[in-house]
Protein backbone atom coordinates (compact mmCIF):
# COMPACT_ATOMS: atom_id res chain seq x y z
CA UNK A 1 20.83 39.35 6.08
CA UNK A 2 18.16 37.92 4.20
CA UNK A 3 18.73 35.32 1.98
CA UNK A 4 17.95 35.94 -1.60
CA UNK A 5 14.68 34.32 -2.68
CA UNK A 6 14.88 32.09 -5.79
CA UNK A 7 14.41 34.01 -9.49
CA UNK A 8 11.26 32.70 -11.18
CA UNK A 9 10.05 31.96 -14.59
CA UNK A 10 7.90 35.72 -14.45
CA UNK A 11 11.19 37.39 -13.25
CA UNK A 12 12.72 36.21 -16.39
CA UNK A 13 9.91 37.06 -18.68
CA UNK A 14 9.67 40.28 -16.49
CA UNK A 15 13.23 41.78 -17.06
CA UNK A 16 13.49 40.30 -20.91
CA UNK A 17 9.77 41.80 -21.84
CA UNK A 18 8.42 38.70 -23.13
CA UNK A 19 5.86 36.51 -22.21
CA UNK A 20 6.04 33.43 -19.52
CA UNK A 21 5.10 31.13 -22.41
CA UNK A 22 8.23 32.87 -24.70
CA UNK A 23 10.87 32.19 -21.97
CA UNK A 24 9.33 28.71 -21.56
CA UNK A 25 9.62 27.98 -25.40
CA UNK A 26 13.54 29.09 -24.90
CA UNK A 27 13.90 27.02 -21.86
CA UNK A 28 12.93 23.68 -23.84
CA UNK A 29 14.47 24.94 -27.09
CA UNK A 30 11.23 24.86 -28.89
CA UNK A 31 10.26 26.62 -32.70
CA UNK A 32 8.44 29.92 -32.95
CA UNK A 33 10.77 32.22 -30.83
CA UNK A 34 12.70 34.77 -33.04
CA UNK A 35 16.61 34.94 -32.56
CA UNK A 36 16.81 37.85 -31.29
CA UNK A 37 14.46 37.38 -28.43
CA UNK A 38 15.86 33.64 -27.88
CA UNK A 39 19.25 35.69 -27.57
CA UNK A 40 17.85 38.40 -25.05
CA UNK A 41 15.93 35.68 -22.93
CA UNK A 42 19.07 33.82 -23.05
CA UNK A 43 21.25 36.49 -21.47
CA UNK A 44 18.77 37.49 -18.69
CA UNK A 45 18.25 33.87 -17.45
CA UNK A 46 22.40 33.64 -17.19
CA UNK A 47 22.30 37.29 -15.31
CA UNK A 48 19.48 36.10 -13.10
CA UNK A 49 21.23 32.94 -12.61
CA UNK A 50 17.50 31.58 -13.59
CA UNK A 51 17.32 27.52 -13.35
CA UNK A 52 14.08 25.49 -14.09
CA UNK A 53 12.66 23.11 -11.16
CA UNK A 54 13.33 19.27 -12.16
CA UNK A 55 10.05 18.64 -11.35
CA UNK A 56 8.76 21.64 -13.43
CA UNK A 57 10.46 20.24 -16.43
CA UNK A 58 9.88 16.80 -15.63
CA UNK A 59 6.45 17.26 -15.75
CA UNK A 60 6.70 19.20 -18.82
CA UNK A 61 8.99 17.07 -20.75
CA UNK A 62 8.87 13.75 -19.28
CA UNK A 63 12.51 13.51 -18.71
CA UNK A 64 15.09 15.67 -15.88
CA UNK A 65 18.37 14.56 -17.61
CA UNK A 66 19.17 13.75 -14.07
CA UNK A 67 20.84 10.38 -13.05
CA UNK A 68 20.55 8.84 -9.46
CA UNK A 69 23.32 6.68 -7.88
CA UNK A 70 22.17 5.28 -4.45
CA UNK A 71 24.73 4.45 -2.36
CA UNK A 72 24.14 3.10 1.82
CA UNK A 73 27.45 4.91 2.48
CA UNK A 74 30.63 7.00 0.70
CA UNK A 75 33.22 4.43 1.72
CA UNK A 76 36.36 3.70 -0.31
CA UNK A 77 34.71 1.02 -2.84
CA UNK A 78 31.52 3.60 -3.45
CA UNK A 79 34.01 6.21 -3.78
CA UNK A 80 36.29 5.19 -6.32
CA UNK A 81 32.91 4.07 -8.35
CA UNK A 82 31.65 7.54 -8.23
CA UNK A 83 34.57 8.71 -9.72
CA UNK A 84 34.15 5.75 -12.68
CA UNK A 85 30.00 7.52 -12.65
CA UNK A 86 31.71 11.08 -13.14
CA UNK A 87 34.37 9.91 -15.95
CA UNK A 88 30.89 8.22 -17.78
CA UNK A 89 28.23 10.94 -17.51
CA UNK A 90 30.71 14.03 -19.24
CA UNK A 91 29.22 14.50 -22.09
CA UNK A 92 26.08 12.84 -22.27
CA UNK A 93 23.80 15.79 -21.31
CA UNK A 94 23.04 14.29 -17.94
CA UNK A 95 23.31 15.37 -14.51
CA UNK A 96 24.90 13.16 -12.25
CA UNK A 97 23.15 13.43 -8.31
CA UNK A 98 24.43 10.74 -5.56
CA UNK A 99 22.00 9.88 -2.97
CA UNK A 100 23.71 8.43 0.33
CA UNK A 101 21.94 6.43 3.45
CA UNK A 102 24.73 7.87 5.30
CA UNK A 103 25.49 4.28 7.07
CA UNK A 104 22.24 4.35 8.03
CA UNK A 105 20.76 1.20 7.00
CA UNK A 106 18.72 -0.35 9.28
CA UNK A 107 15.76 -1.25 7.66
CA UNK A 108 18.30 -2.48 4.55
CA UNK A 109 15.32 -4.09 2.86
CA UNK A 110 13.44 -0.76 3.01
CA UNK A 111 15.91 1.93 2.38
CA UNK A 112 16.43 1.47 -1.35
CA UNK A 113 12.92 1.01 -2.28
CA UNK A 114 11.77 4.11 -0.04
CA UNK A 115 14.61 6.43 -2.25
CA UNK A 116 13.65 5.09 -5.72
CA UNK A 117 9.91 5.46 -5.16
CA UNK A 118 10.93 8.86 -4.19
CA UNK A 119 13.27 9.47 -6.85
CA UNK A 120 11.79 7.87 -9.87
CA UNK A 121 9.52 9.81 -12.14
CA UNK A 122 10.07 13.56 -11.09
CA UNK A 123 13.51 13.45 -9.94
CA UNK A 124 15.74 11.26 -12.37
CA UNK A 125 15.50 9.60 -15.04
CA UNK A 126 17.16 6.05 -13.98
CA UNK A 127 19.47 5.08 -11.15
CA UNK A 128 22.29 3.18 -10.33
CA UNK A 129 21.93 0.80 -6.70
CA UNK A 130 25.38 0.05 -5.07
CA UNK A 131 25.51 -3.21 -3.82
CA UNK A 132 21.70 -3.05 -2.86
CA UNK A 133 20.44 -4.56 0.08
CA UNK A 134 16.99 -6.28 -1.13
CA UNK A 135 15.93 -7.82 -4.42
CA UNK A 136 14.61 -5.06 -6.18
CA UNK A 137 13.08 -4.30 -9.36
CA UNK A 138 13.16 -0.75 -11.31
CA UNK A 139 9.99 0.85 -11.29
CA UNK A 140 7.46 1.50 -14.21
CA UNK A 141 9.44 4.22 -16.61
CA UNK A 142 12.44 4.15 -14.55
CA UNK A 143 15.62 2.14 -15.39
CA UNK A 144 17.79 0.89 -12.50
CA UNK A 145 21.26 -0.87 -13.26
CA UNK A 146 22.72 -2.62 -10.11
CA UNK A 147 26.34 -3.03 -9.37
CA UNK A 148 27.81 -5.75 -6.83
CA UNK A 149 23.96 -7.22 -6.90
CA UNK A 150 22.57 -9.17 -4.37
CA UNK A 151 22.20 -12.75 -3.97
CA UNK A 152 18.51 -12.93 -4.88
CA UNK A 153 17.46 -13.49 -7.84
CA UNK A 154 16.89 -9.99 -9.86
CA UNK A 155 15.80 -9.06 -13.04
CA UNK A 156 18.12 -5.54 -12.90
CA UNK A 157 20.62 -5.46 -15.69
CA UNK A 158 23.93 -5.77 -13.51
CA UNK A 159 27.86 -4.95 -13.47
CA UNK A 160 30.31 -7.50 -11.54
CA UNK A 161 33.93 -8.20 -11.48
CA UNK A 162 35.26 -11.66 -11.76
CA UNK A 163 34.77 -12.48 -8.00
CA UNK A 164 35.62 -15.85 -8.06
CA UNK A 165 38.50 -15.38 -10.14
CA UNK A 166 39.59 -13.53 -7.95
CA UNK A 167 39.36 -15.08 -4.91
CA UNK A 168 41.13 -18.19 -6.45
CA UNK A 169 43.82 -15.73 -7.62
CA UNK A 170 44.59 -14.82 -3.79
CA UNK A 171 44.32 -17.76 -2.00
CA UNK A 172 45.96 -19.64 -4.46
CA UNK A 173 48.94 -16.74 -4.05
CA UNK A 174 49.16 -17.77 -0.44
CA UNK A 175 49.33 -21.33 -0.96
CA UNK A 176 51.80 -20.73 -3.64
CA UNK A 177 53.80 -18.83 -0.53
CA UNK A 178 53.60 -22.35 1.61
CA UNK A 179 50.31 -21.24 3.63
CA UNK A 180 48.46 -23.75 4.58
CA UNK A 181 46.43 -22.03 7.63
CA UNK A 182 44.51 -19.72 5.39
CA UNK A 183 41.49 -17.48 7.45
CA UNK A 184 39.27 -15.78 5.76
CA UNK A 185 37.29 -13.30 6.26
CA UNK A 186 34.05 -13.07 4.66
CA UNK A 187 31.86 -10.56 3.33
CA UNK A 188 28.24 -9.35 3.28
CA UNK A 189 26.42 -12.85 2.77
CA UNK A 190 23.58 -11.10 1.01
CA UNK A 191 26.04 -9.87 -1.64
CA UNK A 192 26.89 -12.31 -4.87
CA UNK A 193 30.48 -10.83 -4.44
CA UNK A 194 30.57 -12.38 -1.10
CA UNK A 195 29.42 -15.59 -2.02
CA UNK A 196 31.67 -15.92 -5.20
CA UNK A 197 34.58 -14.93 -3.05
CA UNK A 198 34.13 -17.64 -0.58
CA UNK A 199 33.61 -19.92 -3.51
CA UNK A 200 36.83 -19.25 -4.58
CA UNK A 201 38.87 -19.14 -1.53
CA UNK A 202 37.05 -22.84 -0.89
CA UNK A 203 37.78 -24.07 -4.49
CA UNK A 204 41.38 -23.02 -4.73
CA UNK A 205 42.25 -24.60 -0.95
CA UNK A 206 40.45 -28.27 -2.25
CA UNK A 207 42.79 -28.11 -5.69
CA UNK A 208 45.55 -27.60 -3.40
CA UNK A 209 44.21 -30.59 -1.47
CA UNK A 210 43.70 -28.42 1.65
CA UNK A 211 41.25 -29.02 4.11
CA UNK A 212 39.08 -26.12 5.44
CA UNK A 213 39.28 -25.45 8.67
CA UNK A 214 35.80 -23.92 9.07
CA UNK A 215 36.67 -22.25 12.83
CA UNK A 216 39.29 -20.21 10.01
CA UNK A 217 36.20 -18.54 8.27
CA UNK A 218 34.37 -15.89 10.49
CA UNK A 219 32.56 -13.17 9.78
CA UNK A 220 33.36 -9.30 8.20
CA UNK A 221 30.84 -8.15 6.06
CA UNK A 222 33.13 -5.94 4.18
CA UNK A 223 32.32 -3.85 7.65
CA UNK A 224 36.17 -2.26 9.12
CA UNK A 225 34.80 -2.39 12.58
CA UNK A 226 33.59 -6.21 12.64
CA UNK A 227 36.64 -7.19 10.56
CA UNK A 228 38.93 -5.95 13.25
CA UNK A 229 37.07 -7.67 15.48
CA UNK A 230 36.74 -10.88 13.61
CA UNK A 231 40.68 -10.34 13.18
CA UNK A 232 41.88 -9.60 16.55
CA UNK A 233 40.19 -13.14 17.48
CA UNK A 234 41.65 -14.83 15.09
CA UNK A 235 45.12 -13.44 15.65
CA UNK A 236 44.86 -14.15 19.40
CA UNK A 237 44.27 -17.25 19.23
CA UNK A 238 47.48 -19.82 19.95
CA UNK A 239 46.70 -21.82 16.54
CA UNK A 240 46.07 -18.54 14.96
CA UNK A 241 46.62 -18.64 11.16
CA UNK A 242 49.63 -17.80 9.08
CA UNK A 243 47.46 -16.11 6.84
CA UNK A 244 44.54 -14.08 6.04
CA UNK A 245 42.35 -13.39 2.66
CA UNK A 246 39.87 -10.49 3.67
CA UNK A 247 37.33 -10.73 1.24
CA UNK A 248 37.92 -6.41 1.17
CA UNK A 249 39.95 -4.01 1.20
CA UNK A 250 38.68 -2.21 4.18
CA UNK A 251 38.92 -5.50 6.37
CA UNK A 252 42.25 -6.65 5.23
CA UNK A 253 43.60 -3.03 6.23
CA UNK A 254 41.66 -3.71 10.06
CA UNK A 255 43.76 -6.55 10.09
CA UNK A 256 46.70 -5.05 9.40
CA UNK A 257 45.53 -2.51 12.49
CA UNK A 258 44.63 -5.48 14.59
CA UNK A 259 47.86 -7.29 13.65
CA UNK A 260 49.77 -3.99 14.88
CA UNK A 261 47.50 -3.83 18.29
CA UNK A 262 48.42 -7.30 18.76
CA UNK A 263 52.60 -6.56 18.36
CA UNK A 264 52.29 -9.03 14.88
CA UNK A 265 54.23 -7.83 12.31
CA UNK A 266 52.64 -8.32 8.87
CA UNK A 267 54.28 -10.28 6.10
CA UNK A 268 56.98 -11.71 9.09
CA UNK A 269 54.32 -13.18 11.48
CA UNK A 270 51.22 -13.46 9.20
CA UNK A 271 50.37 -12.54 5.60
CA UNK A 272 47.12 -10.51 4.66
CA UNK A 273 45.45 -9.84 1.20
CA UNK A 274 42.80 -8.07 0.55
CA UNK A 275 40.63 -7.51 -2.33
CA UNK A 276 39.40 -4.31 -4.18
CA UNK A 277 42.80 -2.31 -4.53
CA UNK A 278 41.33 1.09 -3.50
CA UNK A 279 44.12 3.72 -3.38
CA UNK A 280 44.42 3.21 0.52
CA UNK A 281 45.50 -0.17 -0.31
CA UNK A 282 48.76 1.07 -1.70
CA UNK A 283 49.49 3.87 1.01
CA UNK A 284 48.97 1.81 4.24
CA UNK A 285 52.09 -0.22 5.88
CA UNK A 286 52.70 -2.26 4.72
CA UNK A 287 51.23 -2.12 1.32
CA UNK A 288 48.37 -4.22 0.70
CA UNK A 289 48.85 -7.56 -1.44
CA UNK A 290 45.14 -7.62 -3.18
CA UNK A 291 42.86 -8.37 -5.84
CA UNK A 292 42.52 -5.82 -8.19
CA UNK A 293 38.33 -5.03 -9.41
CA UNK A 294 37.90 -2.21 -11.36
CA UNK A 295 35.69 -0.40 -9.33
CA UNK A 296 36.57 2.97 -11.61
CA UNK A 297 35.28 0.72 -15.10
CA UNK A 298 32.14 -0.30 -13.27
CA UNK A 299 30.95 2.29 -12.27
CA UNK A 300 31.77 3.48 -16.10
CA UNK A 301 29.88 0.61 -17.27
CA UNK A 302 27.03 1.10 -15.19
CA UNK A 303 26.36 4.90 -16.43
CA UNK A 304 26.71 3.72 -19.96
CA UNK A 305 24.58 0.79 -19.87
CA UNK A 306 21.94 3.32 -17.85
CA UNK A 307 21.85 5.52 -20.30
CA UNK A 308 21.50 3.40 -22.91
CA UNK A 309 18.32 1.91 -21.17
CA UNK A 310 17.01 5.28 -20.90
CA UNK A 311 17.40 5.81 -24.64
CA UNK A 312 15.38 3.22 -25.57
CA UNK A 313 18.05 0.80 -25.74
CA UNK A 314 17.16 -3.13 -25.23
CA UNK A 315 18.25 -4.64 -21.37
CA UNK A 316 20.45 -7.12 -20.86
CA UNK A 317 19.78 -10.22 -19.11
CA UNK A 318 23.37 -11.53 -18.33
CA UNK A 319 25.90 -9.52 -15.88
CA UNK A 320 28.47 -7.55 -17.18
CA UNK A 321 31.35 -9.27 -15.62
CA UNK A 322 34.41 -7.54 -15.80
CA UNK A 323 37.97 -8.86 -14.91
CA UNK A 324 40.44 -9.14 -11.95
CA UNK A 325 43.64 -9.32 -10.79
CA UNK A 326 46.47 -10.26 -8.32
CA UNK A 327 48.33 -7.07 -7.12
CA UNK A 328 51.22 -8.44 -5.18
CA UNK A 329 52.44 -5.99 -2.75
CA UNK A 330 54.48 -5.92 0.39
CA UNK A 331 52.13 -8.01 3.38
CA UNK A 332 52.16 -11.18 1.63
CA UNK A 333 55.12 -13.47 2.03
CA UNK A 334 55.98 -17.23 2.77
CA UNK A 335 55.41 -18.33 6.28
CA UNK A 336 57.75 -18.13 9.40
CA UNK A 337 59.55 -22.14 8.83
CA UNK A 338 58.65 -21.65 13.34
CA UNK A 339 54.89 -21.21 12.77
């Protein structure tokens, strides 16, 4: 079977008796098209099923309506800001088009400059980067808002949550417990989350008056697959902590799984917390003590400040920083009085 080729702008004029130029003129809602024929065009391009090319009208009009979220992978924190995007972007008259690396990020200081060069102009008319990868800047007629930015210094209008709130809010949780042998583990240095979230977890042990054991702090790059990893060794280990703060959701839950592999049970034998509060968070066993971000409201945030960059609206230097907090669940508890 041959697939059906796609309907044109002369099949349109073609079956409605009009000129190219009329149908254009009802495309782009312009004057000098009686309402009548507006009506007639109008019902041929719906039984045609009859869409203009972005580009086409891009060119035209200088704008696609079309917004770009670039994402290096749909995991669980991505995912549940997409949804935040979607609640945003009803409404609006914009189109709402996800572009995903796919996990496949090696070049990470390339990737996200390669898309938006791509994107911007003809394709959409801003973008969102999530949790970019390089210090990047939007390009000429393009607005880009960045969520979870990096560590560089940027001049993109960002959203954050309260990282090192947050941080202090779980550690401090597990000191509160009696833990004194806190791990934890980190995430993506080239991430300000990261960073903040280390801060915190460092700040809230020296209130307590708790030295850091730096062979307690190992790598996980919000990364499932290294956190395990990074989790199984510290677990194995005959000083192994009583606790750990995964500075994620996804690596306190391969903790959990490494905990398990290791015949651990989790809050009896060590405590984990994570941080995000995705829905798996609540579903896994057993449920996930963490730090709530509203991933949902940023990604919200970031479609509304986007748009209003794209209207002509003045960008903001300072962050959007919105707030966290403690979700105490069921794998946090006080240490084992044996341990």
């Amino acid at each position: 079977m041959q697939p059906r080729s796609r309907v044109t702008i002369r099949d349109v004029a073609a079956q409605a008796g009009v000129s190219v130029a009329t149908v254009s003129k009802v495309i782009n809602q312009r004057y000098g098209v009686a309402a009548d024929t507006f009506a007639r065009v109008r019902a041929v391009i719906d039984e045609l099923g009859y869409e203009a090319s972005l580009v086409a009208q891009s060119l035209r009009n200088h704008k696609t309506n079309v917004i770009g979220i670039l994402v290096a992978d749909l995991e669980p924190f991505s995912t549940e800001l997409l949804k935040g995007a979607a609640d945003a972007i009803r409404g609006t008259g914009f189109e709402l088009v996800v572009y995903s690396a796919g996990g496949r990020t090696g070049d990470p200081q390339g990737w996200e400059r390669r898309y938006l060069s791509r994107l911007s102009g003809t394709l959409v008319d801003g973008a969102v980067l999530v949790t970019p990868a390089a210090e990047l800047e939007g390009l000429p007629g393009t607005p880009v808002v960045a969520v979870d930015p990096h560590t560089g210094r940027s001049p993109l209008p960002a959203i954050v949550s309260d990282n090192l709130r947050g941080a202090q809010l779980a550690t401090e949780h597990l000191l509160a417990l009696g833990h004194r042998r806190i791990a934890l583990l980190a995430g993506r240095p080239d991430l300000q989350s990261a960073q903040l979230r280390e801060t915190g977890y460092r700040r809230a042990l020296a209130t307590a008056g708790v030295e850091v054991d730096e062979t307690l702090v190992v790598a996980g790059d919000y990364d499932g697959e290294l956190a395990g990893a990074s989790a199984r060794e510290l677990l194995a280990r005959p000083d192994r902590p009583t606790a750990v703060f995964a500075a994620n959701d996804t690596s306190a839950l391969a903790t959990l799984d490494a905990a398990a592999a290791l015949g651990l049970r989790v809050p009896d034998d060590v405590s984990v917390v994570g941080f995000d509060n995705i829905p798996e968070s609540a579903l896994c066993t057993p449920p996930l003590t963490t730090v709530e971000q509203p991933i949902r409201e940023m990604g919200h945030r970031a479609i509304t400040v986007l748009i209003g960059l794209i209207n002509g609206g003045t960008e903001e230097r300072a962050p959007v920083v919105l707030d966290t907090k403690l979700v105490v669940r069921s794998s946090s508890a006080p240490p084992r009085t044996d341990s």
